[in-house]
Every structure is written in C-alpha cells, then in structure tokens.
C-alpha atoms as a PDB file:
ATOM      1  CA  UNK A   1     -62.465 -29.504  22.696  1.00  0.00           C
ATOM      2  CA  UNK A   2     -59.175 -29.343  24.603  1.00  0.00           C
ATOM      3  CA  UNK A   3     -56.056 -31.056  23.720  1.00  0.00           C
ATOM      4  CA  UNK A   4     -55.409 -34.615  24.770  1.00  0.00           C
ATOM      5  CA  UNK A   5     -52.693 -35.067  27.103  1.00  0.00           C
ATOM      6  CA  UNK A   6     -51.051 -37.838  28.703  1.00  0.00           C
ATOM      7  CA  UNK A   7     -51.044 -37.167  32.771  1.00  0.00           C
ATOM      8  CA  UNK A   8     -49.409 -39.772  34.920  1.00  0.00           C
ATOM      9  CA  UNK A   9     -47.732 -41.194  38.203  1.00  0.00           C
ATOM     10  CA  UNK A  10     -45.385 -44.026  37.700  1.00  0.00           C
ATOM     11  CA  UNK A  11     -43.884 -45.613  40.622  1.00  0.00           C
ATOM     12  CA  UNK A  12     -44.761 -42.350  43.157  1.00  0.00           C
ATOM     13  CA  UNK A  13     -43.580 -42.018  46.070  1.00  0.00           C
ATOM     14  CA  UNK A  14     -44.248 -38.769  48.123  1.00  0.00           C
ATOM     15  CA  UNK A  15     -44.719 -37.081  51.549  1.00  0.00           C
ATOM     16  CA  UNK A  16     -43.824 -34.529  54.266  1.00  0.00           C
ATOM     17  CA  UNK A  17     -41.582 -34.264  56.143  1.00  0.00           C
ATOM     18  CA  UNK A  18     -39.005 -37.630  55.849  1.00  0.00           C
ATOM     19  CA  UNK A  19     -42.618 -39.620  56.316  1.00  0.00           C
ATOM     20  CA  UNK A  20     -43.922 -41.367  53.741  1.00  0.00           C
ATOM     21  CA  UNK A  21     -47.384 -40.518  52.459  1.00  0.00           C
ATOM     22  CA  UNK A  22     -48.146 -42.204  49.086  1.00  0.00           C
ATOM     23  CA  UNK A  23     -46.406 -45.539  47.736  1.00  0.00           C
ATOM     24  CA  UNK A  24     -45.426 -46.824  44.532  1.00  0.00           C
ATOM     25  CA  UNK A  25     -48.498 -45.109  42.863  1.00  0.00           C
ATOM     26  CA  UNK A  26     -48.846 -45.706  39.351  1.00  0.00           C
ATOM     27  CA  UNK A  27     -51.952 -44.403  37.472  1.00  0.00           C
ATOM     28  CA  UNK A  28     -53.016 -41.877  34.339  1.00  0.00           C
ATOM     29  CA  UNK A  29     -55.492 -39.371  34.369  1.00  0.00           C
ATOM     30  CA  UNK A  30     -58.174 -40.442  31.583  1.00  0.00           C
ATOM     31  CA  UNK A  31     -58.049 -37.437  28.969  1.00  0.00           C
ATOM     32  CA  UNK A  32     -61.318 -35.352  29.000  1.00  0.00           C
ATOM     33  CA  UNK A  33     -62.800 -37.328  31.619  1.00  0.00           C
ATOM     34  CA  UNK A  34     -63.858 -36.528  35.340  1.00  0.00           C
ATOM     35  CA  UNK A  35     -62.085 -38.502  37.997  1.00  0.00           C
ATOM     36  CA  UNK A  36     -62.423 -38.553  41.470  1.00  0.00           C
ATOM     37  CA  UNK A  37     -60.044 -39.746  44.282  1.00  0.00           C
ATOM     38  CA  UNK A  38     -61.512 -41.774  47.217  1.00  0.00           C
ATOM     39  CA  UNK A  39     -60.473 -42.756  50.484  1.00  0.00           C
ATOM     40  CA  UNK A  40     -60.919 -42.634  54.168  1.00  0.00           C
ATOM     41  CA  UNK A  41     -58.820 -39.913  56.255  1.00  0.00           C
ATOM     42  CA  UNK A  42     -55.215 -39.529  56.102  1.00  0.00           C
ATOM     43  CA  UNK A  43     -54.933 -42.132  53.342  1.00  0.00           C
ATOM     44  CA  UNK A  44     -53.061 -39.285  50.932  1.00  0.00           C
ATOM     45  CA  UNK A  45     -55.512 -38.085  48.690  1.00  0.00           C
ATOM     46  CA  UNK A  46     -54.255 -34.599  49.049  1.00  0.00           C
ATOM     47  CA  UNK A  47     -50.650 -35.686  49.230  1.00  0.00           C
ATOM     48  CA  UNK A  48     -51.590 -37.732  45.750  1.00  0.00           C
ATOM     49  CA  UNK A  49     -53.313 -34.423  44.463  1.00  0.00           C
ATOM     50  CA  UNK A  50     -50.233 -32.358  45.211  1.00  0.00           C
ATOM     51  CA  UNK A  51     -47.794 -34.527  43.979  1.00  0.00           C
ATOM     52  CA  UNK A  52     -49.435 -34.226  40.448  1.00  0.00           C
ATOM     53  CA  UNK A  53     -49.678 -30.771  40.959  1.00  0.00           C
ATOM     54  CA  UNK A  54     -46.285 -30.528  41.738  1.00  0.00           C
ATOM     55  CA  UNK A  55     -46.400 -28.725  44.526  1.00  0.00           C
ATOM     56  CA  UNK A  56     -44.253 -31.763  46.562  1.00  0.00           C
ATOM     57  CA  UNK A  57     -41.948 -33.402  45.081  1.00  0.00           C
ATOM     58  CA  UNK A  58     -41.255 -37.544  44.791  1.00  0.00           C
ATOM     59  CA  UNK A  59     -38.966 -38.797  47.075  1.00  0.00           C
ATOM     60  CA  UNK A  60     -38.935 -41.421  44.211  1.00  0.00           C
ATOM     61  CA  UNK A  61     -40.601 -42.149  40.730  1.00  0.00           C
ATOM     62  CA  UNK A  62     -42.088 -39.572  38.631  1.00  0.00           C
ATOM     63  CA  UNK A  63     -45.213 -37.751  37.499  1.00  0.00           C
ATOM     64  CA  UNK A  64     -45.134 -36.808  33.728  1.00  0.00           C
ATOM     65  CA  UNK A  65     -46.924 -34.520  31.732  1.00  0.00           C
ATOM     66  CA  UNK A  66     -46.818 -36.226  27.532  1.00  0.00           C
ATOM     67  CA  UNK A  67     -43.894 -37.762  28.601  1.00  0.00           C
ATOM     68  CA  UNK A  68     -41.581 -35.192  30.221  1.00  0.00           C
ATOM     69  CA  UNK A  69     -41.200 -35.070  33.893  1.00  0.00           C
ATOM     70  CA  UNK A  70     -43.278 -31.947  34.992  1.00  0.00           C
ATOM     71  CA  UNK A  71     -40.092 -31.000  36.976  1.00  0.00           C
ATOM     72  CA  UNK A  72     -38.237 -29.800  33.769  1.00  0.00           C
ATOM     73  CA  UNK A  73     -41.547 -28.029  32.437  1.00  0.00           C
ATOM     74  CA  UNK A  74     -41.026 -24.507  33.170  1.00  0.00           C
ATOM     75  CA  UNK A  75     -43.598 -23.127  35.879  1.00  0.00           C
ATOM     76  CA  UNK A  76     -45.887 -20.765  33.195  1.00  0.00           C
ATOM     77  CA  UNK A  77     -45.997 -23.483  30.834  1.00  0.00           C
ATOM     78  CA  UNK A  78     -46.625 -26.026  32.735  1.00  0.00           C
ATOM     79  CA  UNK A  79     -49.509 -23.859  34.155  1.00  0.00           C
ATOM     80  CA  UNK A  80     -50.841 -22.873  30.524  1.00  0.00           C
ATOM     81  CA  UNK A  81     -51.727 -26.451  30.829  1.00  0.00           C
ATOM     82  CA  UNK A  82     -52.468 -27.456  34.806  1.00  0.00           C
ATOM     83  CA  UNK A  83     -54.294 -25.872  37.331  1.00  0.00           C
ATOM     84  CA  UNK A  84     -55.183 -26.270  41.005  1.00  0.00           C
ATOM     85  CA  UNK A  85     -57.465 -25.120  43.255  1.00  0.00           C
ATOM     86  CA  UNK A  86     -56.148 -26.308  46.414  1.00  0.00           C
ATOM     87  CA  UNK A  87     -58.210 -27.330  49.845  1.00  0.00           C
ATOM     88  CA  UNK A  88     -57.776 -23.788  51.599  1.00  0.00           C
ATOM     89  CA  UNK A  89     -56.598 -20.812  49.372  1.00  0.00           C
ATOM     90  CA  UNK A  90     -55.478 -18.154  50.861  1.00  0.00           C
ATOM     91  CA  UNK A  91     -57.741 -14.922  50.195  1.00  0.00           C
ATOM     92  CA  UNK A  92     -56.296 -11.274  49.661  1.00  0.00           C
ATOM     93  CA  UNK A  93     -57.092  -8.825  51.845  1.00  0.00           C
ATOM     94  CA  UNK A  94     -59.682  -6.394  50.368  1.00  0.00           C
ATOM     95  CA  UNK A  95     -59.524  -8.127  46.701  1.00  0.00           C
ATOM     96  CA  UNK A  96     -62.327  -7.866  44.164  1.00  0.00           C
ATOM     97  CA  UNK A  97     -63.825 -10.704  42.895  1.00  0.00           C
ATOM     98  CA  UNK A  98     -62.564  -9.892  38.994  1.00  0.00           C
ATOM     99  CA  UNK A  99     -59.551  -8.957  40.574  1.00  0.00           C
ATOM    100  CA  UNK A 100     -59.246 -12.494  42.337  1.00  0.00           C
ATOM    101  CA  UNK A 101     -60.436 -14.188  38.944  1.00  0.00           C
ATOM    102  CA  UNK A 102     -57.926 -12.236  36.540  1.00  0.00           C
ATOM    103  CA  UNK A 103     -54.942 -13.307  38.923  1.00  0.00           C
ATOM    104  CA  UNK A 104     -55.924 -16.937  37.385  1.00  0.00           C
ATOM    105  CA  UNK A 105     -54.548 -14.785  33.933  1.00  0.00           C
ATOM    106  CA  UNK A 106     -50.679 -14.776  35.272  1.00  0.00           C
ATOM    107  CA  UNK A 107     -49.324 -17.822  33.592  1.00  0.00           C
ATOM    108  CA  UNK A 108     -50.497 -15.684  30.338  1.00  0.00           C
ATOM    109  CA  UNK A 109     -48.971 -13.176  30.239  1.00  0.00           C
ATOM    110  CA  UNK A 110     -45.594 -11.494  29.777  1.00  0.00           C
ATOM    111  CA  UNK A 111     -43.328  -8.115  31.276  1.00  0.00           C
ATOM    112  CA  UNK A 112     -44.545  -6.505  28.249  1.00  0.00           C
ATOM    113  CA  UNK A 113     -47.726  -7.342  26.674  1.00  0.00           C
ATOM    114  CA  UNK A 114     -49.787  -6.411  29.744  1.00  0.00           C
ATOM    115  CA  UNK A 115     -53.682  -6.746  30.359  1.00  0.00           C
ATOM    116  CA  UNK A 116     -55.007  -7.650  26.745  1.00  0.00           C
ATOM    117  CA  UNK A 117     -58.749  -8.550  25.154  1.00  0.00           C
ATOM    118  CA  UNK A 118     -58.100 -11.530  25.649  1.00  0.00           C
ATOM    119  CA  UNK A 119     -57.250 -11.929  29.505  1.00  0.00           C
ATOM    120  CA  UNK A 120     -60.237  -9.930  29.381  1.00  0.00           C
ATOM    121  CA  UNK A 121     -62.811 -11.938  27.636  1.00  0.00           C
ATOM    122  CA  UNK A 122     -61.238 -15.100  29.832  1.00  0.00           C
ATOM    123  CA  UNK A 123     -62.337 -13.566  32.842  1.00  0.00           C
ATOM    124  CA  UNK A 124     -65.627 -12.356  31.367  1.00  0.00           C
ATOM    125  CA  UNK A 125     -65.862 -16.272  30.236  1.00  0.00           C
ATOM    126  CA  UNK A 126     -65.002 -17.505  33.767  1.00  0.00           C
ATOM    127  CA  UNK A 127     -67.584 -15.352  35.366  1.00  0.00           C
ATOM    128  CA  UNK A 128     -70.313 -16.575  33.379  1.00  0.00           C
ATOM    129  CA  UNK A 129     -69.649 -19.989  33.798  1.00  0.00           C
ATOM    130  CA  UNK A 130     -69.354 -20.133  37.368  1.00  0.00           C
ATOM    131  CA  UNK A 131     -72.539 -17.676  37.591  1.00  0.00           C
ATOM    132  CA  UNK A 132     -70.894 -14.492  39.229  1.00  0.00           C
ATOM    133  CA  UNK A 133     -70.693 -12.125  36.911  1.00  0.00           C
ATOM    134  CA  UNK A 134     -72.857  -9.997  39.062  1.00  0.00           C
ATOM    135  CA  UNK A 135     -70.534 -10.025  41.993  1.00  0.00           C
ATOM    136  CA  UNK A 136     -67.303  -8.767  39.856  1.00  0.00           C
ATOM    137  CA  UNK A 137     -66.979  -5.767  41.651  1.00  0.00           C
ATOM    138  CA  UNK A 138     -67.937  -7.654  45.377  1.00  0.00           C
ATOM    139  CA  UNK A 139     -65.120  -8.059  47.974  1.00  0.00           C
ATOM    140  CA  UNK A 140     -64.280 -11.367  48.730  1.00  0.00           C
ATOM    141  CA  UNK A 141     -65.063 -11.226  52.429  1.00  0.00           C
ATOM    142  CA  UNK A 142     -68.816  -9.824  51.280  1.00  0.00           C
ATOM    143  CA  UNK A 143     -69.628 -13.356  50.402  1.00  0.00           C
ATOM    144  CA  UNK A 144     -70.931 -16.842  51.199  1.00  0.00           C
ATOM    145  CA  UNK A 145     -69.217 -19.745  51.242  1.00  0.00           C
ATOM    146  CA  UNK A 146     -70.333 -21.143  48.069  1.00  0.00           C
ATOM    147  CA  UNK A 147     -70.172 -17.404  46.390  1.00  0.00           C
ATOM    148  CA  UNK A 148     -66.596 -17.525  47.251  1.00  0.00           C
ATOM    149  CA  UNK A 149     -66.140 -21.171  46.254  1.00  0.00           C
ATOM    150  CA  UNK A 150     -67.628 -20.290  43.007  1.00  0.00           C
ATOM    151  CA  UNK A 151     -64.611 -17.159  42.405  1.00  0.00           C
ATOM    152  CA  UNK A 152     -61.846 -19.382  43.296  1.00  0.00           C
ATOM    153  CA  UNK A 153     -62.962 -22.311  40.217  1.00  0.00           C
ATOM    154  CA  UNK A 154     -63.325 -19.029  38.634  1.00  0.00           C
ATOM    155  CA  UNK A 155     -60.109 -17.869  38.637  1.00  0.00           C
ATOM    156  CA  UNK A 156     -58.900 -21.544  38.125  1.00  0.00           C
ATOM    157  CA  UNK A 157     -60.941 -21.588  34.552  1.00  0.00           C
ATOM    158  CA  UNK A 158     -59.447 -18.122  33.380  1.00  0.00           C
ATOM    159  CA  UNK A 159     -56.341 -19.664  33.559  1.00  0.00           C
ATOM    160  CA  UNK A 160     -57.869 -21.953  30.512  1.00  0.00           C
ATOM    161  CA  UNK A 161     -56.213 -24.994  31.373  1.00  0.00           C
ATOM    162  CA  UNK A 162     -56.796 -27.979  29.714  1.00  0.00           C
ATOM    163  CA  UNK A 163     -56.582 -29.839  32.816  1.00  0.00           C
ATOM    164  CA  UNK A 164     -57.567 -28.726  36.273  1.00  0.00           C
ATOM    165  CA  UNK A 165     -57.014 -30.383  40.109  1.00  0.00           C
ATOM    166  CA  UNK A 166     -59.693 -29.504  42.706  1.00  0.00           C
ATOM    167  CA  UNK A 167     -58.599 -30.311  46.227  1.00  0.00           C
ATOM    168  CA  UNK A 168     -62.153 -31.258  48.118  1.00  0.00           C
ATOM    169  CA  UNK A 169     -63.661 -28.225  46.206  1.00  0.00           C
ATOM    170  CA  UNK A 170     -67.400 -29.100  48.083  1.00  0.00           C
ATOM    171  CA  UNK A 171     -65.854 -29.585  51.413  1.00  0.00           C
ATOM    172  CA  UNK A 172     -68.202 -27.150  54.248  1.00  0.00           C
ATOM    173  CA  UNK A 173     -70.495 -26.063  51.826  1.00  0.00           C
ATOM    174  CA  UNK A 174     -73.941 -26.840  52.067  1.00  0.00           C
ATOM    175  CA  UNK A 175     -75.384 -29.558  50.005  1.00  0.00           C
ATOM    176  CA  UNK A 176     -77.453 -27.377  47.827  1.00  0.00           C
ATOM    177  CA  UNK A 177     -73.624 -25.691  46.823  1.00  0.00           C
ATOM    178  CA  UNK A 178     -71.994 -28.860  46.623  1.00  0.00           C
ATOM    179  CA  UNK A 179     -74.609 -30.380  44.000  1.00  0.00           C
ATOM    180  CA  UNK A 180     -74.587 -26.868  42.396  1.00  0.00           C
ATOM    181  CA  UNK A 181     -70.551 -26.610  41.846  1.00  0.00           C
ATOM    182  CA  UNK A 182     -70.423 -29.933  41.187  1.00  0.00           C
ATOM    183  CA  UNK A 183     -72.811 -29.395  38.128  1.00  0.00           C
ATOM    184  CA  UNK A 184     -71.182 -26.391  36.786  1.00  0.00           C
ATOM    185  CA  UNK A 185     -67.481 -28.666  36.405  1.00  0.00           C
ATOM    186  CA  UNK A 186     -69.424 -30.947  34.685  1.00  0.00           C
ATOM    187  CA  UNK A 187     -70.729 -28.499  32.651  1.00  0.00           C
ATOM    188  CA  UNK A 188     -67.165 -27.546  32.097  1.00  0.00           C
ATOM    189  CA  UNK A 189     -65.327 -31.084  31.457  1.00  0.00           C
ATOM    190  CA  UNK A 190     -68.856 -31.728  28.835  1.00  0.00           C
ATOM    191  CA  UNK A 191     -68.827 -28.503  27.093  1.00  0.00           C
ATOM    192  CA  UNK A 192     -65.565 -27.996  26.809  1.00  0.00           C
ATOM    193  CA  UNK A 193     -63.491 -31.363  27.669  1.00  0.00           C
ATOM    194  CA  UNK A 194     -61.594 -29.250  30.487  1.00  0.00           C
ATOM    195  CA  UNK A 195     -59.806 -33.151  32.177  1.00  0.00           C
ATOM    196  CA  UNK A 196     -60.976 -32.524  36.110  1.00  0.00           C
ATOM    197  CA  UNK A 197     -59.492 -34.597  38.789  1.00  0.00           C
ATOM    198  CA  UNK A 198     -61.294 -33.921  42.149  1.00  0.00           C
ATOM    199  CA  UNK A 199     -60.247 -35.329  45.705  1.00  0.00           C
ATOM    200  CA  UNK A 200     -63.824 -35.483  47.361  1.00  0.00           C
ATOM    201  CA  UNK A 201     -64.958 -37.031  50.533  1.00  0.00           C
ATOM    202  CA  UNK A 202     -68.721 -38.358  50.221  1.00  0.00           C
ATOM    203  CA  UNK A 203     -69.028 -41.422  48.234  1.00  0.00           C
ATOM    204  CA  UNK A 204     -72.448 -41.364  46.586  1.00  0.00           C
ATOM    205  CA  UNK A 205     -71.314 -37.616  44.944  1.00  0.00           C
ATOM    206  CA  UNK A 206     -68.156 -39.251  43.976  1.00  0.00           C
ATOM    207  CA  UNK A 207     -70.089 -42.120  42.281  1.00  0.00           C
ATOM    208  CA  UNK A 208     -72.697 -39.828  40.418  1.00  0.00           C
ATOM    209  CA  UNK A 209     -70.491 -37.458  39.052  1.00  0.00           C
ATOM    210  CA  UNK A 210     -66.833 -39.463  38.592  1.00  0.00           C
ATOM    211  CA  UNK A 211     -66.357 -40.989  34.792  1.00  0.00           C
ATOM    212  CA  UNK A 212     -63.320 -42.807  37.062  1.00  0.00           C
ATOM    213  CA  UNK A 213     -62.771 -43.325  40.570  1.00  0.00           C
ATOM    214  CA  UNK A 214     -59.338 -43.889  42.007  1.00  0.00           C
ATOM    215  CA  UNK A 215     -59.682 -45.044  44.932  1.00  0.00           C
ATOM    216  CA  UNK A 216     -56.551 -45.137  47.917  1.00  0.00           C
ATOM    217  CA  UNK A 217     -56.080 -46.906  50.993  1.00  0.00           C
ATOM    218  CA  UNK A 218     -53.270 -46.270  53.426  1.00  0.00           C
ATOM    219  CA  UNK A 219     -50.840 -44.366  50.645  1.00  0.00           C
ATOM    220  CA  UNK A 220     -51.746 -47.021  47.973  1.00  0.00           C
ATOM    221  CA  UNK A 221     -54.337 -47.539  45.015  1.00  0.00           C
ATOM    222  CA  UNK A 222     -56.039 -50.495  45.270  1.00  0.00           C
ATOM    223  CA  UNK A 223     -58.686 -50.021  42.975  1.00  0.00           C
ATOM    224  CA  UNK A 224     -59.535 -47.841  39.802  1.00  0.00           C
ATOM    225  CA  UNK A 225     -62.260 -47.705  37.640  1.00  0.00           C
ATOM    226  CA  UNK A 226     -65.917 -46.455  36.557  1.00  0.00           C
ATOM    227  CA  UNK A 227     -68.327 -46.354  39.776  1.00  0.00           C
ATOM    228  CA  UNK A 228     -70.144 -49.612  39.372  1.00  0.00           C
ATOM    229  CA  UNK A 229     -66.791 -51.483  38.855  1.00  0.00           C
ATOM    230  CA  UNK A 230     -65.253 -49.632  42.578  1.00  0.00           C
ATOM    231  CA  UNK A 231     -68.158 -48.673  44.349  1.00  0.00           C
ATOM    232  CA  UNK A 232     -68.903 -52.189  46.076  1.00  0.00           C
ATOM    233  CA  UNK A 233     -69.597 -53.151  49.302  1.00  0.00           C
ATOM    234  CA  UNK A 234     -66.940 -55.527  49.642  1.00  0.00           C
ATOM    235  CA  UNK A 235     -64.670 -52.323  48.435  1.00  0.00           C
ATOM    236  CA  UNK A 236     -66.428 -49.685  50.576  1.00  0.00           C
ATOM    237  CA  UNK A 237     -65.544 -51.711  53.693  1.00  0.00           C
ATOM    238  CA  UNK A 238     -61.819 -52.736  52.673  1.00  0.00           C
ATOM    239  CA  UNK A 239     -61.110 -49.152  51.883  1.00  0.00           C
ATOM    240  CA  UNK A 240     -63.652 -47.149  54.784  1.00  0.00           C
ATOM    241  CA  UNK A 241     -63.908 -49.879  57.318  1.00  0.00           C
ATOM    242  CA  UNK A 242     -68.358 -49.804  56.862  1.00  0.00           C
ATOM    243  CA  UNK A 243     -70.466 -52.277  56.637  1.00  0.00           C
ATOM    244  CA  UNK A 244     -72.955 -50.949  54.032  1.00  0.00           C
ATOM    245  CA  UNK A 245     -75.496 -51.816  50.977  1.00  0.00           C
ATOM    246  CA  UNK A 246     -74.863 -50.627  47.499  1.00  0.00           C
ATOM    247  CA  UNK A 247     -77.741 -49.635  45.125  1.00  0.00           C
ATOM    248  CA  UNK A 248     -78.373 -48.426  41.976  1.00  0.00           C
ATOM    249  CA  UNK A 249     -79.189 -44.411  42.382  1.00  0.00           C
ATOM    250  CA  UNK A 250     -82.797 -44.206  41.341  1.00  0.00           C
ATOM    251  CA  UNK A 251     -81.512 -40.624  40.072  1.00  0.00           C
ATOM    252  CA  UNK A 252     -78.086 -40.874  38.242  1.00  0.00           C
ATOM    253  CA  UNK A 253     -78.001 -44.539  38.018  1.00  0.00           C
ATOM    254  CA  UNK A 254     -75.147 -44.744  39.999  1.00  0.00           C
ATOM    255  CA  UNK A 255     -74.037 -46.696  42.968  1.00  0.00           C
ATOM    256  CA  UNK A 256     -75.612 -45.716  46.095  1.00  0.00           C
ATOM    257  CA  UNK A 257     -73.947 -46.464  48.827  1.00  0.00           C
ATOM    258  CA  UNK A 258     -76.600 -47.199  52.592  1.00  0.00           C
ATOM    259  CA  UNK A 259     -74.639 -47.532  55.474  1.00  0.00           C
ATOM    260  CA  UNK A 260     -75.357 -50.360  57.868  1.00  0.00           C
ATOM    261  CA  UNK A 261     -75.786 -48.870  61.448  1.00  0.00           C
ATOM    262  CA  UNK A 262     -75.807 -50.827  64.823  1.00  0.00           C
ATOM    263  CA  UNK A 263     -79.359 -48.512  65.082  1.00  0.00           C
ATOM    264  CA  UNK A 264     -82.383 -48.182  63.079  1.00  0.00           C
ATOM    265  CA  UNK A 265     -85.802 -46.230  63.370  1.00  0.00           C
ATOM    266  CA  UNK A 266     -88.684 -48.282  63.686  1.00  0.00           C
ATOM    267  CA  UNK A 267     -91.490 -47.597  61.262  1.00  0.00           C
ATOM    268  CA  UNK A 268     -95.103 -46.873  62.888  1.00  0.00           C
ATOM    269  CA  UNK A 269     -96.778 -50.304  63.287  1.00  0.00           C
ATOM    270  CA  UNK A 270     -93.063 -52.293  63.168  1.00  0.00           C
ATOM    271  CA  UNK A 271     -93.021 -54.780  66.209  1.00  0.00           C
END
C-alpha cells in the first residue's frame, strides 16, 4: 500500500495569462482514493489539474503537499511522489515504447548511479500493468490511439508515484479504450492504493468509477462528494445547463445520468 499523504488547495487562485481561471478553491485529495473532476467547458478543470501539478503557479493561496508548499519541494522529490500525465504529451520522434516508459524513471535517478535493476524491473512492472509488454520494442507512431494511451500511463506508473494526475486520459479514444484504461487505474489505485485524480468529461464514467467527485462551475467548486451525493439532477443542470433524469446504473450501481431532449423516437405502435 502506498504512503498516505495529505494533498491540498487552500484558498487557490490560478490562471493564464493576467485572467483568472480558478477562484478561492479549497479542497484535499482523499488518500488512496479515485477522484474525478467535473464540469462543463472552460470551467478550469485543467487549470485546477495543473495548479496541483504545479505546472502554474497561484496568483494567490497555496497547494501543499503534507504541509509544505509544493513550491519549496525540490522538482525530483516532489516527483518521487506526483505524477502527471497531461491532456496532449508531446511524443519523441522515433522513440521506443520502453524507451518512452523508462523516461518516467528520471526523477530516480542520479549523475552517477545510472540505469539500475531496479529502473528496470519498474518498467518491466509498468508494462505489464498497462498490458504492453509486447509492444516494448514498437515505435510510438506504429500505434493506436489507445496503444499509445496505454505507454504514456505507462511511463507515468514507472515513475512509482504514490499519487498520479491524469488530464482527460480517455478523451478521443473509443469507448471500448476508455472503459478498458479506465479499468486498469482502478486496478492500480485497488491493488496498490496509487491516489488518482482524473479530469474527465462524460458524467456516467465519472460516476462509476470516481470514489469522489469534485465537481467545478465557472472557476469554483460547488460541490464535492461520492457520486450519489453530486450526481443529481438538480446538480447536473446547475453545473451543465441539462435538463436530465438520474438513475441508479443497473451495472455499477451508480448514478446514471438520461438526458432530457426536445426529441424522442417513437416506439412501434406509440400514437
């Protein structure tokens, strides 16, 4: 099981630019837990995402990693601990896929100890989890969408963090890869307790495989929780602007969310 850490926003404020995306965000990242962040378009999920990530920093307020600003935490040991896989990653030209996956091993390693058994064995690990050990010695641009979705998580789980940020990781895939990547990080955060906070945009995935939501509305939370205490319809129409039904997933459980449309098919035989 991975360490418990204490991951927070308090009082964030953070955008691009001189414009304000995010405000006043306060909120902690349950330990060992999936969470997902919700909202319409433009409402600064990704902002949110890389403001924990520190890849922008607060105009104002802080994010904290157990209790020190992750400002002061020194870049490798900060990412011994957190690790993104952002919306669009950049791809090397002509790169391997175990090449791709050991770069994940930087943060590891030092001028002078070099490639050990163990960066080794992480990647091996890594592989296996995501299911693409049999591409290792593919190059990048030889695969599918999903194959390639699948190296890039890879790379992000050889860097054995305890805690890893997925920017939209399904987005353009196919549903058949979306329902299959989101099963192998929840693999992950059950088998090993690996805390994953994912920005994704379709609600009813988001409600079967979040622990907690976090859900954002114009730069501000304004609701957090389990699935059946956010996904409502009273919320999904504050926060989306739809006019819809909630049920309970006949699968998973879950809340289902059925859109209300100014349309609907007519069965055989309706008037």
């Amino acid at each position: 099981m991975k360490p418990t850490h204490i991951f927070k926003a308090e009082q964030t404020v953070a955008g691009y630019d001189h414009k304000t995306i995010i405000h006043d965000i306060s909120l902690v990242i349950p330990s060992h837990k999936i969470s997902v962040i919700i909202g319409a378009n433009g409402c600064g999920k990704s902002t949110l995402l890389k403001t924990m990530a520190r890849l922008i920093k607060p105009t104002s307020g802080q994010v904290t990693l157990d209790g020190k600003p992750i400002g002061h935490i020194p870049p490798k040991e900060l990412a011994r601990v957190l690790g993104l896989l952002p919306q669009s990653p950049i791809v090397p030209e002509g790169i391997s896929v175990a090449d791709l996956v050991g770069r994940g091993r930087f943060p590891h390693q030092s001028w002078f100890s070099g490639w050990t058994k163990k960066d080794e064995e992480a990647v091996s690990e890594a592989m296996e989890i995501m299911n693409i050990t049999e591409l290792a010695n593919h190059h990048i641009d030889e695969l599918s969408g999903g194959q390639r979705q699948r190296v890039w998580i890879a790379m992000a789980l050889a860097q054995q963090t305890d805690i890893l940020l997925l920017d939209e990781p399904t987005t353009f895939l196919d549903i058949t890869y979306q329902i299959e990547i989101l099963d192998l990080l929840t693999d992950l955060n059950r088998k090993y307790g690996t805390t994953i906070v994912m920005v994704l945009h379709d609600i009813n995935l988001s409600a079967r495989y979040a622990d907690h939501i976090f859900a954002l509305h114009n730069g501000l939370l304004v609701a957090e929780g389990t699935p059946s205490q956010v996904i409502t319809s009273t919320m999904i129409k504050d926060i989306f602007g739809l006019d819809c039904s909630v049920i309970q997933d006949p699968v998973s459980g879950s809340p289902h969310v059925i859109p209300k449309g100014r349309y609907h098919v007519q069965h055989e035989g309706s008037p």
